[in-house]
PDB file of N, CA and C in Angstrom:
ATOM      1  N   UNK A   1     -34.268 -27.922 -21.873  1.00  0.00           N
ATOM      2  CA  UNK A   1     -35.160 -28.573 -20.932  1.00  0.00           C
ATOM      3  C   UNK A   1     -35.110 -27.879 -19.586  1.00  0.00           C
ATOM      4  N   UNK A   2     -33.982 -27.686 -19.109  1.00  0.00           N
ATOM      5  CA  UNK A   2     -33.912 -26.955 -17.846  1.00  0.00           C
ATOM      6  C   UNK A   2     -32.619 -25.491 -17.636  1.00  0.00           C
ATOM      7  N   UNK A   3     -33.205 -25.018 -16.899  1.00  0.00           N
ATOM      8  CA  UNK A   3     -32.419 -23.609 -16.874  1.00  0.00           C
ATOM      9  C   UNK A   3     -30.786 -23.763 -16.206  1.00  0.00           C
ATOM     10  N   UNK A   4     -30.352 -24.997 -15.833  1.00  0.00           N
ATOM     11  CA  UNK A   4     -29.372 -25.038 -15.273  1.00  0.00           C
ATOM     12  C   UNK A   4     -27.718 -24.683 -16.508  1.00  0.00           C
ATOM     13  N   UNK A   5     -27.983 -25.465 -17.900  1.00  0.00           N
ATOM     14  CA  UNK A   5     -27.264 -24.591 -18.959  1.00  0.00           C
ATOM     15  C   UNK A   5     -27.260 -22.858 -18.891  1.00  0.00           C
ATOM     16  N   UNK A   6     -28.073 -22.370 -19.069  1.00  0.00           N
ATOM     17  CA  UNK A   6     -28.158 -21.249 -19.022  1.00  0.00           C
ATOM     18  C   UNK A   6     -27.298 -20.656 -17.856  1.00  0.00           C
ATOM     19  N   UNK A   7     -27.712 -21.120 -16.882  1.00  0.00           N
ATOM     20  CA  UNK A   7     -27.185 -20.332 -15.425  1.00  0.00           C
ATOM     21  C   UNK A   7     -25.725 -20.637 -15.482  1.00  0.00           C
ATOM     22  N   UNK A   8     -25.292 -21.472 -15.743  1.00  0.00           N
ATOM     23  CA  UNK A   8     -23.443 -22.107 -16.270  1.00  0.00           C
ATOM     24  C   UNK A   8     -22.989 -21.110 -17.278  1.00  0.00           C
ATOM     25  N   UNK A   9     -24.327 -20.722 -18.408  1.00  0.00           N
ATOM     26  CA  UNK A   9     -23.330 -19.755 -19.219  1.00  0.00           C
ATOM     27  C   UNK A   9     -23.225 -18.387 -18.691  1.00  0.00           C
ATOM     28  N   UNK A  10     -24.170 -18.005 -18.056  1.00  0.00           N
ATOM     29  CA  UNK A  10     -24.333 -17.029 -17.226  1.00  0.00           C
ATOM     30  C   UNK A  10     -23.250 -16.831 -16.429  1.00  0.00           C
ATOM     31  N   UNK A  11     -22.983 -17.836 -15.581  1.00  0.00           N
ATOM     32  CA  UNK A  11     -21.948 -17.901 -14.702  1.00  0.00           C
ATOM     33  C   UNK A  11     -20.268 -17.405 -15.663  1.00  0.00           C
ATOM     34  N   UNK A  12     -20.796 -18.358 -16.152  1.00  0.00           N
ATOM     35  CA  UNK A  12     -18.801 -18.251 -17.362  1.00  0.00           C
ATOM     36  C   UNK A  12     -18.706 -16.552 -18.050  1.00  0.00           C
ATOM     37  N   UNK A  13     -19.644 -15.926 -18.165  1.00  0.00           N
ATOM     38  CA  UNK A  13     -19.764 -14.563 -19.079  1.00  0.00           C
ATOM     39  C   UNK A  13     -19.890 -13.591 -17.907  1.00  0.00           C
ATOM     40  N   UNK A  14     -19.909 -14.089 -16.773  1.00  0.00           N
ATOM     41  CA  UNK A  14     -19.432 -13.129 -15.672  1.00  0.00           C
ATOM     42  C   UNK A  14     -18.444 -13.115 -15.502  1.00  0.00           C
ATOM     43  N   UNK A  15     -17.579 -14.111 -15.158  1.00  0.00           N
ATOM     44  CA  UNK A  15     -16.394 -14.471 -14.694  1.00  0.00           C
ATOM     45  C   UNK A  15     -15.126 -14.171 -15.943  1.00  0.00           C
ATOM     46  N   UNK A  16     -15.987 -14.721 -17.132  1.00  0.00           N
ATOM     47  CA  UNK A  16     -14.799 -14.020 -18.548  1.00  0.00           C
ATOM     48  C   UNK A  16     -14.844 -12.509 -18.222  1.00  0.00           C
ATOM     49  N   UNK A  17     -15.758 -12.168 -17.649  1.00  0.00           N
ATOM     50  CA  UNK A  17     -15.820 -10.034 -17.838  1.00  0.00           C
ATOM     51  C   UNK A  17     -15.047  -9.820 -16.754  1.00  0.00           C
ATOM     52  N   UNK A  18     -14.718 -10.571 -15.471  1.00  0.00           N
ATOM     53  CA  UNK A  18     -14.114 -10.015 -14.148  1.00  0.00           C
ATOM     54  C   UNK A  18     -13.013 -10.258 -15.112  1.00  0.00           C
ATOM     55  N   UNK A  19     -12.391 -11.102 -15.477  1.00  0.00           N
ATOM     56  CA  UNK A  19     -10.976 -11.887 -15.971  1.00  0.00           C
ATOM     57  C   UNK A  19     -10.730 -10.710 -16.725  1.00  0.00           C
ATOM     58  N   UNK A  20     -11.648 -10.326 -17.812  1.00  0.00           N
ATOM     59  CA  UNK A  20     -11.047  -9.050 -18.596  1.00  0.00           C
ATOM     60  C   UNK A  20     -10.905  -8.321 -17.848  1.00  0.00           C
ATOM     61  N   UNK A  21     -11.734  -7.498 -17.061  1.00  0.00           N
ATOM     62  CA  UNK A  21     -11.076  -6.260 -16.143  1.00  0.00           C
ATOM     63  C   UNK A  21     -10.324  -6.489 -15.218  1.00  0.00           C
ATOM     64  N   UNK A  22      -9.825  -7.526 -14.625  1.00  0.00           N
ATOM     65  CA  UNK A  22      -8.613  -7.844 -13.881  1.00  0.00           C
ATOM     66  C   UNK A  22      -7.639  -7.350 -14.765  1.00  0.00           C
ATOM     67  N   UNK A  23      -7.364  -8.102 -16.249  1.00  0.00           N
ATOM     68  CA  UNK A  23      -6.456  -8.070 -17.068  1.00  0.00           C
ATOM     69  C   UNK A  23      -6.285  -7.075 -17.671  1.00  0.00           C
ATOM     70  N   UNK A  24      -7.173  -6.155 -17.757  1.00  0.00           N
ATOM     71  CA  UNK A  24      -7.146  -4.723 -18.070  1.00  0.00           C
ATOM     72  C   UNK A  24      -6.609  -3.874 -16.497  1.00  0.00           C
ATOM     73  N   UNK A  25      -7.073  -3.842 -15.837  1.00  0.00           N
ATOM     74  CA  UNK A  25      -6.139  -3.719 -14.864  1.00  0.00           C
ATOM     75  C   UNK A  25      -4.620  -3.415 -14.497  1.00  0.00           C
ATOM     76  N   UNK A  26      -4.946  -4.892 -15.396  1.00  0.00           N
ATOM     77  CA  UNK A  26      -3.247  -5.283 -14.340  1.00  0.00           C
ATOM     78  C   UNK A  26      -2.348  -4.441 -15.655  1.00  0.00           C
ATOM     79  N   UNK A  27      -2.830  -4.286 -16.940  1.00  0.00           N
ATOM     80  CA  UNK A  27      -2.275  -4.093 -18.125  1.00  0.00           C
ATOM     81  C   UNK A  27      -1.784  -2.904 -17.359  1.00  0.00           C
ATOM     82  N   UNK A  28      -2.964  -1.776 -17.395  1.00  0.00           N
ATOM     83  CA  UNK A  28      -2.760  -0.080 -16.486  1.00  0.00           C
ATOM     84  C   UNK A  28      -1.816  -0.389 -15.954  1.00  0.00           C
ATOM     85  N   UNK A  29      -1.874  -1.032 -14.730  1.00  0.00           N
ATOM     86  CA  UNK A  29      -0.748  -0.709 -13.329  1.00  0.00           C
ATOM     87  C   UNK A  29       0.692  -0.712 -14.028  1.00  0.00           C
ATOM     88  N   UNK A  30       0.945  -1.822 -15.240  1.00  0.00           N
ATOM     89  CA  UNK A  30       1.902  -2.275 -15.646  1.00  0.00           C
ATOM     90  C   UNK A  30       2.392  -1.267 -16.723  1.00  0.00           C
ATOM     91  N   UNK A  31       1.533  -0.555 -17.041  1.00  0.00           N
ATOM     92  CA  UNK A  31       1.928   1.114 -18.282  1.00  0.00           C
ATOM     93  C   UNK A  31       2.606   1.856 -17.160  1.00  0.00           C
ATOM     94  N   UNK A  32       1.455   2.085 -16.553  1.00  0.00           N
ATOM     95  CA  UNK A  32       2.049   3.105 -15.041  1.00  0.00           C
ATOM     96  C   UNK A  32       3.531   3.017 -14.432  1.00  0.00           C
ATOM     97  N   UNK A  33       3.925   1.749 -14.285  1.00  0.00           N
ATOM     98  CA  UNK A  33       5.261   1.065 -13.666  1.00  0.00           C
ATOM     99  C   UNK A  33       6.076   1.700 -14.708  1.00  0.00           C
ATOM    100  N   UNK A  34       5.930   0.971 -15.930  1.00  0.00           N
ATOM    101  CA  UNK A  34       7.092   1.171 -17.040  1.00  0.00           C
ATOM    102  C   UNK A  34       7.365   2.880 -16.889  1.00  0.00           C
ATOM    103  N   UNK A  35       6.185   3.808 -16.926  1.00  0.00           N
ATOM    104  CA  UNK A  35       6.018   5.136 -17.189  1.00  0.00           C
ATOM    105  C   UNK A  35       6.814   5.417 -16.107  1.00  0.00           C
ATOM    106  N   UNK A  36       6.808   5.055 -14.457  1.00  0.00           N
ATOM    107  CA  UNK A  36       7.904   5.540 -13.309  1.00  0.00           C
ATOM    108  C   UNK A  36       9.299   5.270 -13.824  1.00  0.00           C
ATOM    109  N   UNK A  37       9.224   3.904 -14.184  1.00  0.00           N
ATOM    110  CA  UNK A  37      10.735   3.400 -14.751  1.00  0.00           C
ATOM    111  C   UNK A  37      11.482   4.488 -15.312  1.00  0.00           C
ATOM    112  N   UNK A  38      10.317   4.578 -16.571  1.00  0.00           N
ATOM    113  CA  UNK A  38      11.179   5.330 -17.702  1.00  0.00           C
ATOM    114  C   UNK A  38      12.127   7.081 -17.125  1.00  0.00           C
ATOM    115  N   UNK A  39      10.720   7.487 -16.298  1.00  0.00           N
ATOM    116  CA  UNK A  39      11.268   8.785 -15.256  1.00  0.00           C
ATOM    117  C   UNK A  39      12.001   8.848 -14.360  1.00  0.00           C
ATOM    118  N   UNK A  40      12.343   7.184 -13.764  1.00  0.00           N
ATOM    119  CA  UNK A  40      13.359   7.482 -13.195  1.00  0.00           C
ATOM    120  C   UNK A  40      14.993   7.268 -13.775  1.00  0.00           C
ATOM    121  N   UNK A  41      14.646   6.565 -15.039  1.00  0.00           N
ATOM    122  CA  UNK A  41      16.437   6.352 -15.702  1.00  0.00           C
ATOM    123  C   UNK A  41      16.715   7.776 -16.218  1.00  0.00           C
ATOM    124  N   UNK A  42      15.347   8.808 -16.859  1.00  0.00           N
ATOM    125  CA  UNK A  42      15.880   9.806 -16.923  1.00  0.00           C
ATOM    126  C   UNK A  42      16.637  10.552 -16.064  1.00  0.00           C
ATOM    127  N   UNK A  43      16.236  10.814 -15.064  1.00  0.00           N
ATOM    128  CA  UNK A  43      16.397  11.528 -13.525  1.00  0.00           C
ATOM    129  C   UNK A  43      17.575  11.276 -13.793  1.00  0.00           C
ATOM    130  N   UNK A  44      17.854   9.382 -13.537  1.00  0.00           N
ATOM    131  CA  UNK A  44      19.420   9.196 -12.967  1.00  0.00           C
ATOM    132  C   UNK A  44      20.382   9.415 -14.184  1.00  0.00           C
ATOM    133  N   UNK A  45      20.091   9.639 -15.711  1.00  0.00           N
ATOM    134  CA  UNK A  45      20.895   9.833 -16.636  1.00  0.00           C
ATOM    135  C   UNK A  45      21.182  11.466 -16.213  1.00  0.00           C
ATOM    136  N   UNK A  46      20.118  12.562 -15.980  1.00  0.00           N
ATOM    137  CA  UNK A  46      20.426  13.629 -15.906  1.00  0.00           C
ATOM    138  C   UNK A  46      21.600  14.026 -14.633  1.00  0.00           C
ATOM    139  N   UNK A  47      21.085  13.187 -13.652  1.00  0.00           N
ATOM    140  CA  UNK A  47      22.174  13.504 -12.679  1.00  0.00           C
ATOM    141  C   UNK A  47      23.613  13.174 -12.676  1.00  0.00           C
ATOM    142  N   UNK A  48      23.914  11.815 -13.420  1.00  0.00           N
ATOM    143  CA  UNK A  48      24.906  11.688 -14.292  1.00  0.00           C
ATOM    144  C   UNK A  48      25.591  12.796 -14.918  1.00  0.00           C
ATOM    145  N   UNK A  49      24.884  13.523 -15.503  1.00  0.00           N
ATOM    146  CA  UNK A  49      25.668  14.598 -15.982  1.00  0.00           C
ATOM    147  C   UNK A  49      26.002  15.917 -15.263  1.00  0.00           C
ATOM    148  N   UNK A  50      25.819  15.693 -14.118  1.00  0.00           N
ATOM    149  CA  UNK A  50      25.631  17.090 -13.103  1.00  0.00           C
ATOM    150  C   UNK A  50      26.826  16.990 -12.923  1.00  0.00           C
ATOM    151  N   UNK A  51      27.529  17.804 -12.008  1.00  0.00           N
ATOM    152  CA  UNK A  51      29.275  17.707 -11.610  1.00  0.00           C
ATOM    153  C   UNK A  51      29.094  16.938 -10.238  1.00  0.00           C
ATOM    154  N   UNK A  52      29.988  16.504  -9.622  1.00  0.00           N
ATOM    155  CA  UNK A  52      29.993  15.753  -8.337  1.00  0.00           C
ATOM    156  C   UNK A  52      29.451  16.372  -7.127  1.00  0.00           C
ATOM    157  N   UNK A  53      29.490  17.857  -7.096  1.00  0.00           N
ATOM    158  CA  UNK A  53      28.958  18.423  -5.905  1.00  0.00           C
ATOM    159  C   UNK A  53      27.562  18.480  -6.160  1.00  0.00           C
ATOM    160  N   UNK A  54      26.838  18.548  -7.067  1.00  0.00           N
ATOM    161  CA  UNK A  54      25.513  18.952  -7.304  1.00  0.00           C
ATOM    162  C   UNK A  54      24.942  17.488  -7.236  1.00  0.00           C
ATOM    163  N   UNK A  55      25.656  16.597  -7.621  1.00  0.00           N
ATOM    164  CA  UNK A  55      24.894  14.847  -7.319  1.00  0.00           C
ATOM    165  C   UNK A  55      25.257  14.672  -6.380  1.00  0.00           C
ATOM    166  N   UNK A  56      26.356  14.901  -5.144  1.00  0.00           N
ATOM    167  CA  UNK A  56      25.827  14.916  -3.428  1.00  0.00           C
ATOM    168  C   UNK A  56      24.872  15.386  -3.253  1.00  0.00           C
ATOM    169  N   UNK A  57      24.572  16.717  -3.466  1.00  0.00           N
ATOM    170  CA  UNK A  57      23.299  17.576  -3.378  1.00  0.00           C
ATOM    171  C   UNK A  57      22.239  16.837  -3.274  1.00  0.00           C
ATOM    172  N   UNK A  58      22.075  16.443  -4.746  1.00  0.00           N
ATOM    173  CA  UNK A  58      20.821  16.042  -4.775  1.00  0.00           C
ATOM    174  C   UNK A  58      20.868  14.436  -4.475  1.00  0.00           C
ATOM    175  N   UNK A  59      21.690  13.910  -4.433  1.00  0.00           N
ATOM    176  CA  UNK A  59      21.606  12.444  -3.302  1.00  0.00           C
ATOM    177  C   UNK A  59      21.040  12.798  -2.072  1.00  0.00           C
ATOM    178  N   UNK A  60      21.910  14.072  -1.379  1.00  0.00           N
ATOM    179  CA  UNK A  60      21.150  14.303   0.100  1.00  0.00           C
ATOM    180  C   UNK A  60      19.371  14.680  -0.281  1.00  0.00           C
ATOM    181  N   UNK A  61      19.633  15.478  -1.092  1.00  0.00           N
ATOM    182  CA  UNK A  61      17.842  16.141  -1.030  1.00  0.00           C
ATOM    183  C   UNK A  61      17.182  14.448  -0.949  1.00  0.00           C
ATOM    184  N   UNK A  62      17.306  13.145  -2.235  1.00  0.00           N
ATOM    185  CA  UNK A  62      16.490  12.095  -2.309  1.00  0.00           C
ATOM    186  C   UNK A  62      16.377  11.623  -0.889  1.00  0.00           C
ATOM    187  N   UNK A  63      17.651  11.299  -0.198  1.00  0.00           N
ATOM    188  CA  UNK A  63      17.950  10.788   1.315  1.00  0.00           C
ATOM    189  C   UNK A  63      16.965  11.445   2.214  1.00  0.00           C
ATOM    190  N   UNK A  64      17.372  12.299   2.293  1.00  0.00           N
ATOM    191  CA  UNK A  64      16.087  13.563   3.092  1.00  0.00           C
ATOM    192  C   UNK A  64      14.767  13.401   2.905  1.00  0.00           C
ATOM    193  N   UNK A  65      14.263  13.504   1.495  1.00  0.00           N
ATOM    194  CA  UNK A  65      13.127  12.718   1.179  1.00  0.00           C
ATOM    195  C   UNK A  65      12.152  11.421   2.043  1.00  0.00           C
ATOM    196  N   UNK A  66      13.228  10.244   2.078  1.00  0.00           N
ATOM    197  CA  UNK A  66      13.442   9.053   2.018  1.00  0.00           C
ATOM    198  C   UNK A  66      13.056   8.835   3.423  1.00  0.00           C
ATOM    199  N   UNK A  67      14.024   9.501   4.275  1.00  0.00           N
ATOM    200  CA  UNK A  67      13.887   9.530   5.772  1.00  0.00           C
ATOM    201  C   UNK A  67      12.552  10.332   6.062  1.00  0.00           C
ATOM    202  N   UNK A  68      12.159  11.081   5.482  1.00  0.00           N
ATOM    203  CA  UNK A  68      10.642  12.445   5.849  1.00  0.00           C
ATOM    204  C   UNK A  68       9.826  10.848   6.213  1.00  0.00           C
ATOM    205  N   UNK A  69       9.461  11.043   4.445  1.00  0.00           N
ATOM    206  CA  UNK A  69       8.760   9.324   4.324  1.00  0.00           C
ATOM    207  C   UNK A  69       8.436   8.663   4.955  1.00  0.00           C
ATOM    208  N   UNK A  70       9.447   8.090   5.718  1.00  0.00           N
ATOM    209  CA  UNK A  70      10.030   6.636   6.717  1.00  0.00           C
ATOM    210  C   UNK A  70       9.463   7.175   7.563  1.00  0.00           C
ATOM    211  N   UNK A  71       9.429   8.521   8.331  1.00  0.00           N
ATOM    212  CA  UNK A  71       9.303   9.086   9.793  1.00  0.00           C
ATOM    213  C   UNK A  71       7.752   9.411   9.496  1.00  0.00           C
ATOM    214  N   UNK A  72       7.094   9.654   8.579  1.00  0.00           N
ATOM    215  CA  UNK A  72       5.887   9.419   8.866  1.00  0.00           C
ATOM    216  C   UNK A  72       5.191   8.359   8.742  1.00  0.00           C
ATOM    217  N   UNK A  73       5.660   7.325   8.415  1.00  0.00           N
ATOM    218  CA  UNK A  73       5.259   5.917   8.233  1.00  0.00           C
ATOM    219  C   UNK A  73       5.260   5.727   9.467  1.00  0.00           C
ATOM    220  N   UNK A  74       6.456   6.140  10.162  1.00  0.00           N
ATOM    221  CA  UNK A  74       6.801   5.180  11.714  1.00  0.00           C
ATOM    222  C   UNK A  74       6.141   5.863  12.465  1.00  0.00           C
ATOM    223  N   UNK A  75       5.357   7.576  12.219  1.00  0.00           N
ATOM    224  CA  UNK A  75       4.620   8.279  13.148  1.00  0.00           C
ATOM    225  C   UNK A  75       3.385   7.596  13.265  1.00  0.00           C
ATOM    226  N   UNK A  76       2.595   6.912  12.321  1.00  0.00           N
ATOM    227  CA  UNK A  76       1.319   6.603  11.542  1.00  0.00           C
ATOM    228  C   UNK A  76       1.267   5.178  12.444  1.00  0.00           C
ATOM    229  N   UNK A  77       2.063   4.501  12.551  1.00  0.00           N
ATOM    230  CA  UNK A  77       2.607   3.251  12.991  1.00  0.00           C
ATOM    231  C   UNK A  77       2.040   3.214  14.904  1.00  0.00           C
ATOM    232  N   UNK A  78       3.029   4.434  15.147  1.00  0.00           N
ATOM    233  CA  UNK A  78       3.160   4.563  16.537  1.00  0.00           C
ATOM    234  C   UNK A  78       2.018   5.086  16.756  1.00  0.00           C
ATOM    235  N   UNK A  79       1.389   5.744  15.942  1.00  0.00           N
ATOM    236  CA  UNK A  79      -0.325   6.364  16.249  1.00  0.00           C
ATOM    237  C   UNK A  79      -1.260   5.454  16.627  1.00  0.00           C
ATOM    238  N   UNK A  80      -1.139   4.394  15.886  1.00  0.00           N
ATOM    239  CA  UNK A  80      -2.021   3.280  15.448  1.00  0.00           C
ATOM    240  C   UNK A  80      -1.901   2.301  17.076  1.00  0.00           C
ATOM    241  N   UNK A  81      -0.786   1.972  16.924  1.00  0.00           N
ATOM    242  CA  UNK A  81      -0.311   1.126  18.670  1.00  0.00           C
ATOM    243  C   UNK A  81      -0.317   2.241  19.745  1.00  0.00           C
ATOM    244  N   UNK A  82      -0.471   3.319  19.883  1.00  0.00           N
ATOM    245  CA  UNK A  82      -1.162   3.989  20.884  1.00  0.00           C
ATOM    246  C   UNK A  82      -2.312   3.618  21.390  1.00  0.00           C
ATOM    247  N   UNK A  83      -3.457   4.007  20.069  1.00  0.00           N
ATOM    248  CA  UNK A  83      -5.095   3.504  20.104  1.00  0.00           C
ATOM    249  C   UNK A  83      -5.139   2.465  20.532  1.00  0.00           C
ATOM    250  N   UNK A  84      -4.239   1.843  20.164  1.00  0.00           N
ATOM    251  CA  UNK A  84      -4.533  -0.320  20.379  1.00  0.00           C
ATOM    252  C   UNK A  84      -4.089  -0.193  21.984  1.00  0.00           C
ATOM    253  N   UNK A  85      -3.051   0.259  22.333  1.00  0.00           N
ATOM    254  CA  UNK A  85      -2.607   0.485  24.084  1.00  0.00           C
ATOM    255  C   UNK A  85      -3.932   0.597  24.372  1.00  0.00           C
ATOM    256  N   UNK A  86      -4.259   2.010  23.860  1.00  0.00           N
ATOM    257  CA  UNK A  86      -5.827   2.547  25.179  1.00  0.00           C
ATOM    258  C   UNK A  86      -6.669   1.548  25.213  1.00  0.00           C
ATOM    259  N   UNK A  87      -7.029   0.958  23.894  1.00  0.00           N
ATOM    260  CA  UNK A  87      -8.108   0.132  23.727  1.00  0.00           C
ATOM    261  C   UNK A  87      -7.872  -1.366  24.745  1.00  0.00           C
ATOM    262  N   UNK A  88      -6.599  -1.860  24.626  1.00  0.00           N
ATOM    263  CA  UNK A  88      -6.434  -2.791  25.404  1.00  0.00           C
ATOM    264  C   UNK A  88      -6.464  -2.858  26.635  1.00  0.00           C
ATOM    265  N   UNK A  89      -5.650  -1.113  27.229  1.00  0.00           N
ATOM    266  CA  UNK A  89      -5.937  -1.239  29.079  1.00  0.00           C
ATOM    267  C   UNK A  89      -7.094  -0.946  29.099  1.00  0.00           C
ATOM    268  N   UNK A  90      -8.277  -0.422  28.188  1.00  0.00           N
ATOM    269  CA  UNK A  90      -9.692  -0.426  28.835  1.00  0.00           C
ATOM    270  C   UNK A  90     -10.317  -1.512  28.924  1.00  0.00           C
ATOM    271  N   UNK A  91     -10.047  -2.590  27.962  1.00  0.00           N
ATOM    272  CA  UNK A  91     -10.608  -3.656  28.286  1.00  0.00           C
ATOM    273  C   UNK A  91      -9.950  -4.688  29.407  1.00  0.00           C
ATOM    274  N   UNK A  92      -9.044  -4.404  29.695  1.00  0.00           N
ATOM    275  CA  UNK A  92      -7.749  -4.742  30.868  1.00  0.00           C
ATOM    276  C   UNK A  92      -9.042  -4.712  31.913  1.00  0.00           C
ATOM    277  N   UNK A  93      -9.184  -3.197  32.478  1.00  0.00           N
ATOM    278  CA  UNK A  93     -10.011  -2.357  33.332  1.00  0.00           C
ATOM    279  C   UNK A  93     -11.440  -2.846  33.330  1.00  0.00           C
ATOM    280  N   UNK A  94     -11.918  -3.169  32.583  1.00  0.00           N
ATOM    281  CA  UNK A  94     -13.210  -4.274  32.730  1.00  0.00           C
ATOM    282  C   UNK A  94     -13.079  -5.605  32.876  1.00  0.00           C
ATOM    283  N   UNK A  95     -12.519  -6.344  32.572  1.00  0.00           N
ATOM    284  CA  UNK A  95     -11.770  -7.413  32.728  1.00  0.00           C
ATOM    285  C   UNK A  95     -11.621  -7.517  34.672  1.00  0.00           C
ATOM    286  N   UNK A  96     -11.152  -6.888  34.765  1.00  0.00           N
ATOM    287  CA  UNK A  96     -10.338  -6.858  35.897  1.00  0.00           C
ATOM    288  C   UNK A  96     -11.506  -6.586  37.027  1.00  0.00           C
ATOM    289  N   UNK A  97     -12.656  -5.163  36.966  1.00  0.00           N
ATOM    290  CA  UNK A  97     -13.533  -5.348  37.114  1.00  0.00           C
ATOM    291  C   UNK A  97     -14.569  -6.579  37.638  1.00  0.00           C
ATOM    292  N   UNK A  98     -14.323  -7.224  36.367  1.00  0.00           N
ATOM    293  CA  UNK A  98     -15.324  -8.691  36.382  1.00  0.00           C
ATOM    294  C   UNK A  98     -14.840  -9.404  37.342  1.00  0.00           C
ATOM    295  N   UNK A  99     -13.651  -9.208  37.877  1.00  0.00           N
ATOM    296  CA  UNK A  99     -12.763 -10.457  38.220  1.00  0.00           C
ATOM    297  C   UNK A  99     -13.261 -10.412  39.615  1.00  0.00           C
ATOM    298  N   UNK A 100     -13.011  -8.973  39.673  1.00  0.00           N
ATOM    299  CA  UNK A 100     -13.108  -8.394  41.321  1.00  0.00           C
ATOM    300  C   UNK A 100     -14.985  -8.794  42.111  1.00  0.00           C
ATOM    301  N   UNK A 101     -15.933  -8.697  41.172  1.00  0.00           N
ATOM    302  CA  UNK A 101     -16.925  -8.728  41.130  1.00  0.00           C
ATOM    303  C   UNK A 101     -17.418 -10.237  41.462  1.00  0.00           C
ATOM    304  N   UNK A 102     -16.330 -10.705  40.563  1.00  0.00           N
ATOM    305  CA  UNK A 102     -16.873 -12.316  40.280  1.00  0.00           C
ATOM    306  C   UNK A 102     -16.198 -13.032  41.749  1.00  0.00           C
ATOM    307  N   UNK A 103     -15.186 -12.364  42.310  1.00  0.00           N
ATOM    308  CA  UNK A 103     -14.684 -12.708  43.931  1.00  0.00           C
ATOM    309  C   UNK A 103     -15.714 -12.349  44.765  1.00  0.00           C
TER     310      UNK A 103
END
């Protein structure tokens, strides 16, 4: 009699297809994870077998890594709250402007 059934199933056969590709999705990310996992117990089984000076070694190389990383995170960081500084004393500077104007 009226199109409002229709538009409900319509609605549900969209929303079942997002639900599948969410869930397909999330399946990927979750292969992907296991797949890092699995590369990293190798790593740490292989280094296991290294002699003690060569697993300082390469503890420092990961550490070194780790810190690079971190220091460009915190460069990216401090980049970002720079822009936001300028942006804020310019609007400071109009602001202030108005004030003087509005006296």
């Amino acid at each position: 009699c009226c199109p409002f059934p229709r538009l409900l199933e319509a609605q549900l056969q969209d929303q079942r297809r997002e639900h599948e590709e969410e869930v397909e999705a999330l399946k990927n990310e979750v292969d992907a994870m296991k797949e890092e996992v699995e590369k990293q117990q190798q790593a740490f089984l292989q280094t296991l077998q290294l002699s003690p000076e060569v697993q300082v070694e390469f503890g420092l190389q990961q550490e070194i890594t780790r810190l690079t990383n971190e220091n460009l995170d915190l460069k990216e960081l401090l980049e970002k709250l720079e822009k936001n500084e300028k942006k804020l004393k310019k609007q400071l500077k109009i602001y202030m402007k108005k004030v003087q104007d509005f006296e």
